[in-house]
C-alpha atoms as a PDB file:
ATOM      1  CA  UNK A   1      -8.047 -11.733 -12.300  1.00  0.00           C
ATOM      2  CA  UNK A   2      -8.340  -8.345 -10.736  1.00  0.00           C
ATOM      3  CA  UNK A   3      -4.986  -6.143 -11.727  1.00  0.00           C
ATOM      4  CA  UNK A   4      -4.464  -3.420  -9.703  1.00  0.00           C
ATOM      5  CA  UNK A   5      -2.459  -0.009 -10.750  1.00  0.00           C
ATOM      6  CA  UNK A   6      -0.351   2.101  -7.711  1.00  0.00           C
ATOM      7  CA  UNK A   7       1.558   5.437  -6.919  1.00  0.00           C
ATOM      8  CA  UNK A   8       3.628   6.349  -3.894  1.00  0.00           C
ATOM      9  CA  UNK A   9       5.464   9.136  -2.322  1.00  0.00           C
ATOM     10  CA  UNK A  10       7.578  10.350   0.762  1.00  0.00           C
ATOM     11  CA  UNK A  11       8.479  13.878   1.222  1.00  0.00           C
ATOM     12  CA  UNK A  12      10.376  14.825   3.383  1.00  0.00           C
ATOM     13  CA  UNK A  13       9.989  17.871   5.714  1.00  0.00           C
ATOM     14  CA  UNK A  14      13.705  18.847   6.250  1.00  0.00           C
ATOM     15  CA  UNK A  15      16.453  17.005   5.384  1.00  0.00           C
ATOM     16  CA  UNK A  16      16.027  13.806   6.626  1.00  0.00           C
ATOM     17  CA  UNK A  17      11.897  12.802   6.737  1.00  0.00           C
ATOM     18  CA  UNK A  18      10.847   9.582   9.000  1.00  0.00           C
ATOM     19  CA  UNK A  19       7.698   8.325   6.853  1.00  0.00           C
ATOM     20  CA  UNK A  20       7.663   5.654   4.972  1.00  0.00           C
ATOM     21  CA  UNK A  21       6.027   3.670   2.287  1.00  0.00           C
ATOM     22  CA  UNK A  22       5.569   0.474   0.691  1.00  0.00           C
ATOM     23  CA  UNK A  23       3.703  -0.952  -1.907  1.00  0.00           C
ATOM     24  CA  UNK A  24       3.602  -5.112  -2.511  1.00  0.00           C
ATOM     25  CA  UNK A  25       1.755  -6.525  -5.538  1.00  0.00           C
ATOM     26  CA  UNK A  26       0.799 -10.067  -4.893  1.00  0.00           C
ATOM     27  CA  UNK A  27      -1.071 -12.733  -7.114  1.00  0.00           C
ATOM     28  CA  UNK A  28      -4.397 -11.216  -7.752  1.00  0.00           C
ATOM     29  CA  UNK A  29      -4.379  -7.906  -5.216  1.00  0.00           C
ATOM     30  CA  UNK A  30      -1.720  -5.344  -3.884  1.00  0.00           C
ATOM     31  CA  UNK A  31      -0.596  -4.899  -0.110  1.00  0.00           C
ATOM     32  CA  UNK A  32       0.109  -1.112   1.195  1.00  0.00           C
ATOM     33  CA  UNK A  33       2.256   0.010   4.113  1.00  0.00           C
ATOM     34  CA  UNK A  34       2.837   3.076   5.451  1.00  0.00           C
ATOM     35  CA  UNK A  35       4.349   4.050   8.445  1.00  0.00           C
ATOM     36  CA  UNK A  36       5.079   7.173  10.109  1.00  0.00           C
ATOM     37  CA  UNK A  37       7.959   7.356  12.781  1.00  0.00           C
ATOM     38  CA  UNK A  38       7.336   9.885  15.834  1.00  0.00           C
ATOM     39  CA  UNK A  39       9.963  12.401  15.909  1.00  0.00           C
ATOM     40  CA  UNK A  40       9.983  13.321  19.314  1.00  0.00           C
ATOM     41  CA  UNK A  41      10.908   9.703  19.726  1.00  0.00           C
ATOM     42  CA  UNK A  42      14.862  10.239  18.253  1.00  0.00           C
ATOM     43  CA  UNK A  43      14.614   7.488  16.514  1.00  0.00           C
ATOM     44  CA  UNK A  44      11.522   7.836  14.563  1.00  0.00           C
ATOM     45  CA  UNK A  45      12.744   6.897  11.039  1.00  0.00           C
ATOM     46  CA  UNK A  46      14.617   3.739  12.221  1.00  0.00           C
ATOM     47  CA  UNK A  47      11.066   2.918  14.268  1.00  0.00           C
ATOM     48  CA  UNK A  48       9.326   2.970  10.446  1.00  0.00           C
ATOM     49  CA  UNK A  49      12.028   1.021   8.900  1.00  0.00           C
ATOM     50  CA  UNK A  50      11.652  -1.366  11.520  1.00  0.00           C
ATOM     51  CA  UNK A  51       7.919  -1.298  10.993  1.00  0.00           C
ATOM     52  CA  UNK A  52       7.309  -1.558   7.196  1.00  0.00           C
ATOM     53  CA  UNK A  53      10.166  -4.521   7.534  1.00  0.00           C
ATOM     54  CA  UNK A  54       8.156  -6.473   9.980  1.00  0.00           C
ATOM     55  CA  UNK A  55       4.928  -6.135   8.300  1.00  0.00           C
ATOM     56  CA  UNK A  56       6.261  -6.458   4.645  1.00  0.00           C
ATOM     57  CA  UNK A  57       7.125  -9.854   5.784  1.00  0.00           C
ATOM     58  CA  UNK A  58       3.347 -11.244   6.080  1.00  0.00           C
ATOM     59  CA  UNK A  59       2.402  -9.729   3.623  1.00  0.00           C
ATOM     60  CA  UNK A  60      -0.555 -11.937   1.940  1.00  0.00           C
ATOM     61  CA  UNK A  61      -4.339 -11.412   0.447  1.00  0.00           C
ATOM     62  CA  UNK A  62      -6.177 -14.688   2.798  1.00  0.00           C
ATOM     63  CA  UNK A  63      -5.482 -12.855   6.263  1.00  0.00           C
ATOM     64  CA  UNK A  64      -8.841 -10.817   7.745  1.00  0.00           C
ATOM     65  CA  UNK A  65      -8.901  -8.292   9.922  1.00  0.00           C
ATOM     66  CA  UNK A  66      -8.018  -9.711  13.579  1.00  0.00           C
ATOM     67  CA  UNK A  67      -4.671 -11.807  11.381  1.00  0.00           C
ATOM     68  CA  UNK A  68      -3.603  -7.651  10.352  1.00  0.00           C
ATOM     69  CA  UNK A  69      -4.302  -6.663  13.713  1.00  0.00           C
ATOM     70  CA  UNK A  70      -1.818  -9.637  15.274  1.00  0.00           C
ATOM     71  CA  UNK A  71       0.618  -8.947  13.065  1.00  0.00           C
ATOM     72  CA  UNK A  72       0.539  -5.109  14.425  1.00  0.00           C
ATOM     73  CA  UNK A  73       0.299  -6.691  17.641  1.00  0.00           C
ATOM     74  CA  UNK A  74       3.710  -8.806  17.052  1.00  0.00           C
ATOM     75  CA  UNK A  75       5.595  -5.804  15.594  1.00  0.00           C
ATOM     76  CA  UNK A  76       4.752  -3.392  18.426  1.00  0.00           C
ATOM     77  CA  UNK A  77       7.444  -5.799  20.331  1.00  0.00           C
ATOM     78  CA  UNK A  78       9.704  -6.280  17.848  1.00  0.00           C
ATOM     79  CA  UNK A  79      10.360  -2.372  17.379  1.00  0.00           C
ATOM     80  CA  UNK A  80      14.116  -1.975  19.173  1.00  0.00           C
ATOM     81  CA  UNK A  81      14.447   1.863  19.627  1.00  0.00           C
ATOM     82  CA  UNK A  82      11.590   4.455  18.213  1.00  0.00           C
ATOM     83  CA  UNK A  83       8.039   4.837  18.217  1.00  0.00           C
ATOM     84  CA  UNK A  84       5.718   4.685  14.301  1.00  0.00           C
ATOM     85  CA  UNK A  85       2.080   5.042  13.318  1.00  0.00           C
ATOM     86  CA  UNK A  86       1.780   2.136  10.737  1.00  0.00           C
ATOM     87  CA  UNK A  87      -1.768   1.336   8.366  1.00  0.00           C
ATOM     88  CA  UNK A  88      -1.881  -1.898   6.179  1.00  0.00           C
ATOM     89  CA  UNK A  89      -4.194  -2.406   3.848  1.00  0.00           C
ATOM     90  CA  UNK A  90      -4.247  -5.430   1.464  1.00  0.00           C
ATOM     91  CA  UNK A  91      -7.048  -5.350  -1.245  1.00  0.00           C
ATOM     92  CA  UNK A  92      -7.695  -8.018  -3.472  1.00  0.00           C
ATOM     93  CA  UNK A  93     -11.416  -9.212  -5.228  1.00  0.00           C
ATOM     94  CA  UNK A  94     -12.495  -9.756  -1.658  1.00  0.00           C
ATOM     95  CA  UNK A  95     -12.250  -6.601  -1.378  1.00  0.00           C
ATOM     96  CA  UNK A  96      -9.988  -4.561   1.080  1.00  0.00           C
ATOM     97  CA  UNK A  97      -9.360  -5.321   4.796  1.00  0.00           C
ATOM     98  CA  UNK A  98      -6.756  -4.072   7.505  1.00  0.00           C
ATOM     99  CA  UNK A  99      -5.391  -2.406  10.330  1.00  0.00           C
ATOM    100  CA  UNK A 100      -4.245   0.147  12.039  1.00  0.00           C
ATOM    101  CA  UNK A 101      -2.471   2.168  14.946  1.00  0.00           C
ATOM    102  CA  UNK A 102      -1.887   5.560  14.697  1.00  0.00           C
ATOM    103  CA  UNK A 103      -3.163   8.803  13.218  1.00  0.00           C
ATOM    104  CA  UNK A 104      -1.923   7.667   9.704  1.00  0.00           C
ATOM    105  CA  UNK A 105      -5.110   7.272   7.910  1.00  0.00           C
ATOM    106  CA  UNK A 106      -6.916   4.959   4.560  1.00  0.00           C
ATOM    107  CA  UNK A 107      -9.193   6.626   2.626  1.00  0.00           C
ATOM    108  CA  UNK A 108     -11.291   4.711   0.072  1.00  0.00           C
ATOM    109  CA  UNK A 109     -12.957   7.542  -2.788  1.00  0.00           C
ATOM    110  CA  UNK A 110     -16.385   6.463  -4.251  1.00  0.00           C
ATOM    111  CA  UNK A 111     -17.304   9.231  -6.445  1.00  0.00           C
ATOM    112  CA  UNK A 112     -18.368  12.067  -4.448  1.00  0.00           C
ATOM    113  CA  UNK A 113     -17.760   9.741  -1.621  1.00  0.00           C
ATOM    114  CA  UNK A 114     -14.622   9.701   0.908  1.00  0.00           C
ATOM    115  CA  UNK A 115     -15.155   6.784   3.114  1.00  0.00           C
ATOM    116  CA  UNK A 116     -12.544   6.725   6.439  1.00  0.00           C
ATOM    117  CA  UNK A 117     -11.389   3.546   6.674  1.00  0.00           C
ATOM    118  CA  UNK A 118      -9.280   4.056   9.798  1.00  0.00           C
ATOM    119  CA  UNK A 119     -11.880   5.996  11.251  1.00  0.00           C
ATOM    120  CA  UNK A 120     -12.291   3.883  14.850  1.00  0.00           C
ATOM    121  CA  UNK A 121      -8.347   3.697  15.020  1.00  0.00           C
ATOM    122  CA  UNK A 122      -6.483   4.592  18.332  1.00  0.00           C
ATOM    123  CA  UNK A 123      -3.752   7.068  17.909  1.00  0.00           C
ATOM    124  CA  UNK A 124      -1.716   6.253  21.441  1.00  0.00           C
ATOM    125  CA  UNK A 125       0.329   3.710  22.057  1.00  0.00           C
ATOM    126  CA  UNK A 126       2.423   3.874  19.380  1.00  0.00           C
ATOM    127  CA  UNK A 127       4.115   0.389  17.688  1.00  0.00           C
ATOM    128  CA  UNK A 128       7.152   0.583  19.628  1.00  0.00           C
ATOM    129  CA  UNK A 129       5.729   1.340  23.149  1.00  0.00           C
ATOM    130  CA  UNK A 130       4.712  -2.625  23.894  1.00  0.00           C
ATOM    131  CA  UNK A 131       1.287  -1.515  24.384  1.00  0.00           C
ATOM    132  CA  UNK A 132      -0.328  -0.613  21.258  1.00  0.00           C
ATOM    133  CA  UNK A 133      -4.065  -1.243  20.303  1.00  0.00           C
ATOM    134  CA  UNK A 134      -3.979  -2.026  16.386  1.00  0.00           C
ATOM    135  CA  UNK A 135      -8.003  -1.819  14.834  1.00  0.00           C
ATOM    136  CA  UNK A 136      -8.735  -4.126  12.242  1.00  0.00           C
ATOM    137  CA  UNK A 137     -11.014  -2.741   9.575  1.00  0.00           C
ATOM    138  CA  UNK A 138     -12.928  -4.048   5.930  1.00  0.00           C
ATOM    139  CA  UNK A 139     -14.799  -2.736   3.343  1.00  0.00           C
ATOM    140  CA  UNK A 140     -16.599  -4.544   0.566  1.00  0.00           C
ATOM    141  CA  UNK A 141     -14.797  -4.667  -3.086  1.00  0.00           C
ATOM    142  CA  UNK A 142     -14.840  -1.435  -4.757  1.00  0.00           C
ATOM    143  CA  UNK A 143     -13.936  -0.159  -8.147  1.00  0.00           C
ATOM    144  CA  UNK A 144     -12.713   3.758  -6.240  1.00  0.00           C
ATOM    145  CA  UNK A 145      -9.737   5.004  -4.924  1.00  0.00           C
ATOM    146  CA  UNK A 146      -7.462   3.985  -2.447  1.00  0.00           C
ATOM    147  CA  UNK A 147      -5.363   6.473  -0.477  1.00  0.00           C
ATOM    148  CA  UNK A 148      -3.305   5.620   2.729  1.00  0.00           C
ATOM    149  CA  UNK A 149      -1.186   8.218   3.951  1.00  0.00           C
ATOM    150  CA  UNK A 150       0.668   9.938   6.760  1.00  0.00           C
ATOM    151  CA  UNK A 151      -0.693  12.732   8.926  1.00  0.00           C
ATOM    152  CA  UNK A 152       1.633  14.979   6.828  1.00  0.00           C
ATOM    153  CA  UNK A 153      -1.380  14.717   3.942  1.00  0.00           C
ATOM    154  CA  UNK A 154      -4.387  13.561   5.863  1.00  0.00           C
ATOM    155  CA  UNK A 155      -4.117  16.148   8.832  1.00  0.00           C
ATOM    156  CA  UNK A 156      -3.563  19.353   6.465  1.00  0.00           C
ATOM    157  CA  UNK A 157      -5.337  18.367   3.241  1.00  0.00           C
ATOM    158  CA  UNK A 158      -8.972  20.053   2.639  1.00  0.00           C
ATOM    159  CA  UNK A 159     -11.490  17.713   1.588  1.00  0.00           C
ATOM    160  CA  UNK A 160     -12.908  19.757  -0.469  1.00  0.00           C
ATOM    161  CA  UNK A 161     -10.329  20.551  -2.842  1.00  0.00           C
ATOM    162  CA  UNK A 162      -9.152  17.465  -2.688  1.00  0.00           C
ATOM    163  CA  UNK A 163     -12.624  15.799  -4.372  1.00  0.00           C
ATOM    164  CA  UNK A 164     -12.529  18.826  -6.356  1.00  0.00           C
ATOM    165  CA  UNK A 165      -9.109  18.187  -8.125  1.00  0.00           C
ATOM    166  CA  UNK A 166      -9.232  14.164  -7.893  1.00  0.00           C
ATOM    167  CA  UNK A 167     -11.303  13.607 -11.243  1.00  0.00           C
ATOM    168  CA  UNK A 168      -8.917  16.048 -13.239  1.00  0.00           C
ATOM    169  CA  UNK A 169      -5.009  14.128 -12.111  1.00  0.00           C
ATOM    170  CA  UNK A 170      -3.654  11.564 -14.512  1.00  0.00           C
ATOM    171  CA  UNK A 171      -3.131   8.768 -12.227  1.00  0.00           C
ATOM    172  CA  UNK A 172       0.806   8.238 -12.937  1.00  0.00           C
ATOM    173  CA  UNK A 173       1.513  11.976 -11.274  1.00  0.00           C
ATOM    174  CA  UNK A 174      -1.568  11.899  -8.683  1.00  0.00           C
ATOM    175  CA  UNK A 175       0.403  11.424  -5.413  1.00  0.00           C
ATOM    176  CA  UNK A 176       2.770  14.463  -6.837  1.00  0.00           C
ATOM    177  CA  UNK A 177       0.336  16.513  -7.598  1.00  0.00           C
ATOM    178  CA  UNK A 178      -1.488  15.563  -4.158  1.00  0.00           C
ATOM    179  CA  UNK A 179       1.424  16.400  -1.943  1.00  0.00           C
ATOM    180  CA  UNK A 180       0.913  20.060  -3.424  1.00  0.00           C
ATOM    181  CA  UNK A 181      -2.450  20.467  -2.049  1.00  0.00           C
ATOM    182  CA  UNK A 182      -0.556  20.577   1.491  1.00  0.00           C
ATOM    183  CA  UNK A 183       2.309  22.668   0.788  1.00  0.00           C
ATOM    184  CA  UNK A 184       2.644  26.366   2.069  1.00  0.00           C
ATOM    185  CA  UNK A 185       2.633  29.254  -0.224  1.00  0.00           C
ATOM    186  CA  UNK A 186       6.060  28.897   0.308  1.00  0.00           C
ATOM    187  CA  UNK A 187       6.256  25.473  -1.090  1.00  0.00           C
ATOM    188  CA  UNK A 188       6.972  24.646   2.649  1.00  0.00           C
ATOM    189  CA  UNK A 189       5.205  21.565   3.562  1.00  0.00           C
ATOM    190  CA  UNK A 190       3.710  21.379   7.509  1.00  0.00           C
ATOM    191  CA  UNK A 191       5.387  17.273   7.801  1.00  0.00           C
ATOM    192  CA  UNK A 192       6.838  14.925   6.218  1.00  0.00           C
ATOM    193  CA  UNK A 193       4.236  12.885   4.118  1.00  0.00           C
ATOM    194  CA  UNK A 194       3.930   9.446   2.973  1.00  0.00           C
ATOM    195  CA  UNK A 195       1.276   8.953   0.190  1.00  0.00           C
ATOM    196  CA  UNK A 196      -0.190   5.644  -1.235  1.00  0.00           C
ATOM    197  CA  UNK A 197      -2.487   5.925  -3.874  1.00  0.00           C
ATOM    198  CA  UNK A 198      -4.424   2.350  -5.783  1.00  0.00           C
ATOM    199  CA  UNK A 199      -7.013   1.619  -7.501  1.00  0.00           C
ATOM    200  CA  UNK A 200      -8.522  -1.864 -10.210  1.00  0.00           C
ATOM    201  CA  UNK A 201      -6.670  -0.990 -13.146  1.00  0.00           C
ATOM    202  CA  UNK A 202      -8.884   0.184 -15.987  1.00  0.00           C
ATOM    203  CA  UNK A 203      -9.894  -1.810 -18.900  1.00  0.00           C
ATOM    204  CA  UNK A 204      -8.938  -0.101 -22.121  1.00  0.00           C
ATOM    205  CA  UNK A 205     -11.628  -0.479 -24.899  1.00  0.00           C
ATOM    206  CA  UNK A 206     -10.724  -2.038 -27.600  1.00  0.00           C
ATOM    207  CA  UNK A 207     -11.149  -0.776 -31.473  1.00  0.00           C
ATOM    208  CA  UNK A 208     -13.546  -2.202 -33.623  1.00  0.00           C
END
């Protein structure tokens, strides 16, 4: 059975931050939510809440691409008050398949590889607005990196330094020490970000 290890993180802007994040572990893979609630909206955290709840709730390994993009489809009109960005990605053996709407973004590392998952995604209509266009996407099993994240990271993060500093985190403080590649020198970060990070566990060798 493929086992699967995870990390997550919301930080907020100012005081009160309107991403969120959710991570459910399922028999043999892991589902990942995130969300991102517009601002200019007044009502953007509820919108995520709203979102991630909705979602959460079909939240299974057998569904393709066009079943993640329904589900998007159905929470757009179940969203009461607020606009949110939302990607879900479930991977399991099959390998990893989902959807978005949005400019909240998957990103699957490959060694020296960063592969866009979300790449063909439209960014307007928001869920929320009764009219948004979720894209379905796929990818092949993989043994890299999973990150799915908010604008707040993917918008102001430099690739670069980002596959510069990957291979040298510990896993357990990766999305911590991630969120610091986008702070200010202040410490100041530009958004709010919402950060899921997964990958197969590892198999530890055993002594002879």
């Amino acid at each position: 059975m493929l086992g699967f290890e995870t990390t997550s993180v919301t930080v907020a802007h100012r005081h009160r931050g309107e991403d969120r994040v959710k991570i459910i572990d399922r028999d043999g893979g892991v589902v990942s939510i995130v969300a991102d609630g517009a601002g200019g909206s007044g009502s953007g955290g509820e919108a995520a809440d709203t979102v991630v709840r909705e979602v959460a709730a079909f939240a299974t390994l057998d569904r393709g691409a066009d079943g993640w993009c329904e589900i998007l489809n159905q929470t757009d009109l179940r969203v009461a008050s607020g606009e949110s960005t939302c990607v879900v990605a479930a991977w399991s053996a099959n390998g990893i398949v989902g959807a978005s709407v949005g400019d909240s973004e998957a990103w699957l590392i490959e060694g020296e590889k960063l592969c866009d998952l979300t790449s063909a995604q439209s960014r307007k209509p928001l869920l929320g607005s009764g009219e948004a266009r979720p894209v379905g996407f796929s990818h092949p099993p993989s043994q890299g990196l999973l990150l799915v994240s908010t604008d707040g990271f993917s918008k102001y993060v430099r690739r670069e330094a980002l596959m510069r500093e990957l291979p040298w985190i510990e896993f357990p403080v990766l999305v911590r020490k991630l969120v610091d590649l986008v702070r200010l020198p202040s410490g100041d970060l530009w958004d709010d970000v919402g950060l899921v990070a997964c990958r197969p566990r590892r198999q530890r060798r055993s002594r002879q």
